[in-house]
Protein backbone atom coordinates (compact mmCIF):
# COMPACT_ATOMS: atom_id res chain seq x y z
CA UNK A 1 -13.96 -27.09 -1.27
CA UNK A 2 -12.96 -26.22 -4.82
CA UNK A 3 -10.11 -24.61 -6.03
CA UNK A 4 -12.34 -21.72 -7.69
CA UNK A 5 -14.77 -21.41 -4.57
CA UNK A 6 -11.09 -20.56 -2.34
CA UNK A 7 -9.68 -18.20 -5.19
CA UNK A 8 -12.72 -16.30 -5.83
CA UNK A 9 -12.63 -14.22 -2.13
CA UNK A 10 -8.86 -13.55 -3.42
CA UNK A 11 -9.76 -12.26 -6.33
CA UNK A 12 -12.89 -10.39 -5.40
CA UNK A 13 -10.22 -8.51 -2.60
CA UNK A 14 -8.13 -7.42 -5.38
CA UNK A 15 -11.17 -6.20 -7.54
CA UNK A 16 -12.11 -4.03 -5.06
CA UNK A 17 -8.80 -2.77 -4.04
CA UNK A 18 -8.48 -1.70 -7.62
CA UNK A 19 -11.95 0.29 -8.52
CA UNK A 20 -11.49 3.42 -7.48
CA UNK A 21 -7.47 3.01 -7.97
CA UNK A 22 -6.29 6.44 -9.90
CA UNK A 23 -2.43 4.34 -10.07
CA UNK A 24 -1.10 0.58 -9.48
CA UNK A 25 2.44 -0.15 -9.90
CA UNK A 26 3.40 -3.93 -10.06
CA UNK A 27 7.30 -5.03 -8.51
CA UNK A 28 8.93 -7.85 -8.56
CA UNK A 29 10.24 -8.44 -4.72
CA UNK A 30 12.20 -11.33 -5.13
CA UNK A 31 15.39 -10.62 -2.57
CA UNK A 32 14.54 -8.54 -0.35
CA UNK A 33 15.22 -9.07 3.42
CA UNK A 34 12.24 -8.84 5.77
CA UNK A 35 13.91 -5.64 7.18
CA UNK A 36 13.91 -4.40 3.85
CA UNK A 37 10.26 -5.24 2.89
CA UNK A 38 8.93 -3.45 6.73
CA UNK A 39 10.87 -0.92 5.63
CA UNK A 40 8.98 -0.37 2.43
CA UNK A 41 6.09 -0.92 3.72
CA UNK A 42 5.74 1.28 6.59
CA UNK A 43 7.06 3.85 3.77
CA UNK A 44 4.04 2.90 1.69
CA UNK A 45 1.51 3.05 3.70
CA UNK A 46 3.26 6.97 5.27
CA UNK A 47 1.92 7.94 1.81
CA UNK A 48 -1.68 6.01 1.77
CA UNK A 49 -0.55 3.62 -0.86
CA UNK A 50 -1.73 -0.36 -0.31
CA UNK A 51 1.20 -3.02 -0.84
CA UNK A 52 0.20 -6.45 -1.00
CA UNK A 53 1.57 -9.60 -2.83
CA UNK A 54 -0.75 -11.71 -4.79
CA UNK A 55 -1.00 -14.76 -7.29
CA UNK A 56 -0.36 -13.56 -11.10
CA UNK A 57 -3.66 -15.23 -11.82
CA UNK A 58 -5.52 -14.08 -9.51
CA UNK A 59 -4.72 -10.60 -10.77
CA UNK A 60 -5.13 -11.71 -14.07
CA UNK A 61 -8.77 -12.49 -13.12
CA UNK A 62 -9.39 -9.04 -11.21
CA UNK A 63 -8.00 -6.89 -13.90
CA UNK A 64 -9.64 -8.56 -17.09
CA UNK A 65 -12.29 -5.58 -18.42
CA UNK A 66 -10.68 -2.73 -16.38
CA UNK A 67 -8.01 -0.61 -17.62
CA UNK A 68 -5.28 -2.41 -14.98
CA UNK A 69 -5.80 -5.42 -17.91
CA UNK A 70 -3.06 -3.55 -19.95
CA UNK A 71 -0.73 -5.05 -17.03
CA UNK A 72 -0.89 -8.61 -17.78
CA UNK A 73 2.23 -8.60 -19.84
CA UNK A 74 4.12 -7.85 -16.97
CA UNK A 75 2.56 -10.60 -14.81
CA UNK A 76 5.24 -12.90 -14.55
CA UNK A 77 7.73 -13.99 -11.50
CA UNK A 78 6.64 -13.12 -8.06
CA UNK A 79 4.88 -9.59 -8.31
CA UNK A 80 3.21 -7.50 -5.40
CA UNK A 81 1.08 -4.40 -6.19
CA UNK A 82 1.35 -1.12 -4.74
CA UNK A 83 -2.70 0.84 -5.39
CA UNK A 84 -3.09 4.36 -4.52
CA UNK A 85 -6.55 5.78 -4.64
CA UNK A 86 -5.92 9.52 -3.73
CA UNK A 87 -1.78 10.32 -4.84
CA UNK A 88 -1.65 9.07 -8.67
CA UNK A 89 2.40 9.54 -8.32
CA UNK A 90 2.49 7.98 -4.76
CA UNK A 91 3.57 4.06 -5.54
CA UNK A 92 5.93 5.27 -7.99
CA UNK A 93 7.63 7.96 -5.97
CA UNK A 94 7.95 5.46 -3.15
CA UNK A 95 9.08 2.67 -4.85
CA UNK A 96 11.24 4.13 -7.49
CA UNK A 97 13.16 5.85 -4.49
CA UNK A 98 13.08 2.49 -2.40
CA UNK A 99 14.39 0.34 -5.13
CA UNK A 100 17.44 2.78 -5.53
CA UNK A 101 19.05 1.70 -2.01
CA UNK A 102 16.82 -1.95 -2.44
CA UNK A 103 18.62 -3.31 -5.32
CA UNK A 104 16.75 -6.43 -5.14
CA UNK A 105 13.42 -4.37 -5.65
CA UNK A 106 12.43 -4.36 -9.25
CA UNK A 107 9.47 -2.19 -10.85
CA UNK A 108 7.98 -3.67 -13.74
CA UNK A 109 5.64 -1.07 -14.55
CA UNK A 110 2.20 0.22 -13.96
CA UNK A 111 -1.28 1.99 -14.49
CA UNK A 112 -1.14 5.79 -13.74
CA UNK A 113 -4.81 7.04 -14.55
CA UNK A 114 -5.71 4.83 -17.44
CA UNK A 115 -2.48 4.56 -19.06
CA UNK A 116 0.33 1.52 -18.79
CA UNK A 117 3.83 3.10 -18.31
CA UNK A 118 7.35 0.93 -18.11
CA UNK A 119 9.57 1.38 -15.35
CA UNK A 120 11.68 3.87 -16.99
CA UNK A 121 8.56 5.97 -17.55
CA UNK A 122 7.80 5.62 -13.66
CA UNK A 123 10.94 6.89 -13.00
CA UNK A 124 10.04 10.20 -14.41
CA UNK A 125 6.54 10.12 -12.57
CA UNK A 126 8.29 9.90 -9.64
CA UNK A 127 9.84 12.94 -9.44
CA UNK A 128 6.79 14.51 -9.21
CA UNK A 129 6.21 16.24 -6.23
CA UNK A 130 3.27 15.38 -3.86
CA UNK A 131 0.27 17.47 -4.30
CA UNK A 132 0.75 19.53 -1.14
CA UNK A 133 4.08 20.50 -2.14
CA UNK A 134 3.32 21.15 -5.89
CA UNK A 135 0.42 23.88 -3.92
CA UNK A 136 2.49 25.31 -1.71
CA UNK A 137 5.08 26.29 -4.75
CA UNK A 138 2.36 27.50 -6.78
CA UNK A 139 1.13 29.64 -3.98
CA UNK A 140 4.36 30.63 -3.04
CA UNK A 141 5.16 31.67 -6.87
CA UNK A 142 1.49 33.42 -6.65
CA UNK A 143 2.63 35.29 -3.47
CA UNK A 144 6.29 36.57 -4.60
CA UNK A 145 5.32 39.35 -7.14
CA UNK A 146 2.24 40.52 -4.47
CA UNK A 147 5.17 40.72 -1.20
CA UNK A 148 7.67 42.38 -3.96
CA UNK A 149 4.85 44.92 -4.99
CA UNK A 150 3.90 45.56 -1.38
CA UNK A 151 7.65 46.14 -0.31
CA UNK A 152 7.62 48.73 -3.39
CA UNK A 153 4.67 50.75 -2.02
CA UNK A 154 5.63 50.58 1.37
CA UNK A 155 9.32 52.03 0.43
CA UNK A 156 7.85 54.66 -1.25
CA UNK A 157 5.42 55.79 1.40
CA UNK A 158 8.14 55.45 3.81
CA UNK A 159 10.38 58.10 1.46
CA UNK A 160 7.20 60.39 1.73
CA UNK A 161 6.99 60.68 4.93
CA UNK A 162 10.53 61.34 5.33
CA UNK A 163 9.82 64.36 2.91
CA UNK A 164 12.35 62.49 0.04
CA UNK A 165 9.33 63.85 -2.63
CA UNK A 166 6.71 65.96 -2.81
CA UNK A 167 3.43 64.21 -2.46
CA UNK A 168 1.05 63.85 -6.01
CA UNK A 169 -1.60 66.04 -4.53
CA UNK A 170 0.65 68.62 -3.41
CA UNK A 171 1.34 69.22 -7.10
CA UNK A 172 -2.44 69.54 -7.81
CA UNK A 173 -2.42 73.23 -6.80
CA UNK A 174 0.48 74.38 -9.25
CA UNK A 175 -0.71 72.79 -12.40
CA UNK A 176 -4.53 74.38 -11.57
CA UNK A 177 -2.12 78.28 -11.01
CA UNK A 178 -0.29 77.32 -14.31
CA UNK A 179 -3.52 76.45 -16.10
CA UNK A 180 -4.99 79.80 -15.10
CA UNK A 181 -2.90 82.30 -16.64
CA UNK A 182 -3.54 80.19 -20.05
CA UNK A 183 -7.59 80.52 -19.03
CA UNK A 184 -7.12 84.57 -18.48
CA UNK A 185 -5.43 84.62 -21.52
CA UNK A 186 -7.67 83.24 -23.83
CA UNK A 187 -10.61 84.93 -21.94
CA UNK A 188 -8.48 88.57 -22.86
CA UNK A 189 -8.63 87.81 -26.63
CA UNK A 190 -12.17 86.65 -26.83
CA UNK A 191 -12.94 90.59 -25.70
């Protein structure tokens, strides 16, 4: 069997894996202990992100006419990708915190949504919160000026009903008695 017929399955896996990726991050994971890679993996794949070590050239191959081609700079030394399809910050927020207490773990950079960022630019993606927590602020920043307005109204109808203040339609009566003598007035003249 030729060389091309057994790299061409390799290379066809990686294509795939990468079509409907929305981020790939490439690392260099030269040095770490097998503890150390489980570790990261199991962490990975907690956050639906696919880790998986490859041949530079075989990459090479997949990403040539897709927008992961930008990458090929970095394709040198052992490398491993990390794809997410659904979590565009997901391989960098996992490996970016990994590779703090991993020292061995290098990122060399990656493809967020079309665009090639360095490492130190994946360090500011990954302090982006997951998409479940960046909802649950909004909502929560949504919520806070409805629950303050709602405590508002229901002090004040609690102070009603205590008899604190005279209730709005209460005061109906004596601006229509005050109005009146103003009506009779006027009505006087006109004779």
């Amino acid at each position: 069997m030729a060389k091309v017929e057994l790299k061409q399955p390799v290379v066809k896996e990686i294509s795939e894996k990468i079509q409907n990726a929305q981020a790939l991050v490439l690392v260099d994971h030269r040095g770490l202990t097998v503890a150390e890679d489980t570790e990261l993996r199991k962490k990975l794949r907690a956050e639906n992100v696919s880790y998986k070590v490859y041949k530079n050239t075989m990459m090479n191959f997949a990403f040539k006419g897709t927008d992961f081609e930008q990458l090929s700079d970095l394709l040198n030394g052992p490398s491993a990708l990390a794809i997410s399809e659904t979590d565009p910050a997901a391989p960098a927020r996992v490996l970016v915190e990994f590779a703090k207490k991993a020292k061995a773990l290098e990122v060399k950079g990656g493809v967020i949504e079309g665009k090639l960022y360095d490492a130190e630019a994946l360090k500011e993606i990954a302090a982006i919160l997951p998409k479940d927590q960046l909802l649950s602020k909004l909502l929560g920043s949504m919520q806070s000026p409805i629950a303050n307005f709602a405590r508002v109204v229901k002090q004040i109808a609690e102070k009603k009903a205590e008899g604190g203040e005279a209730a709005p339609a209460e005061e109906a009566p004596a601006a229509e008695t005050a109005e009146a003598p103003a009506e009779e007035a006027a009505a006087t003249t006109a004779e």
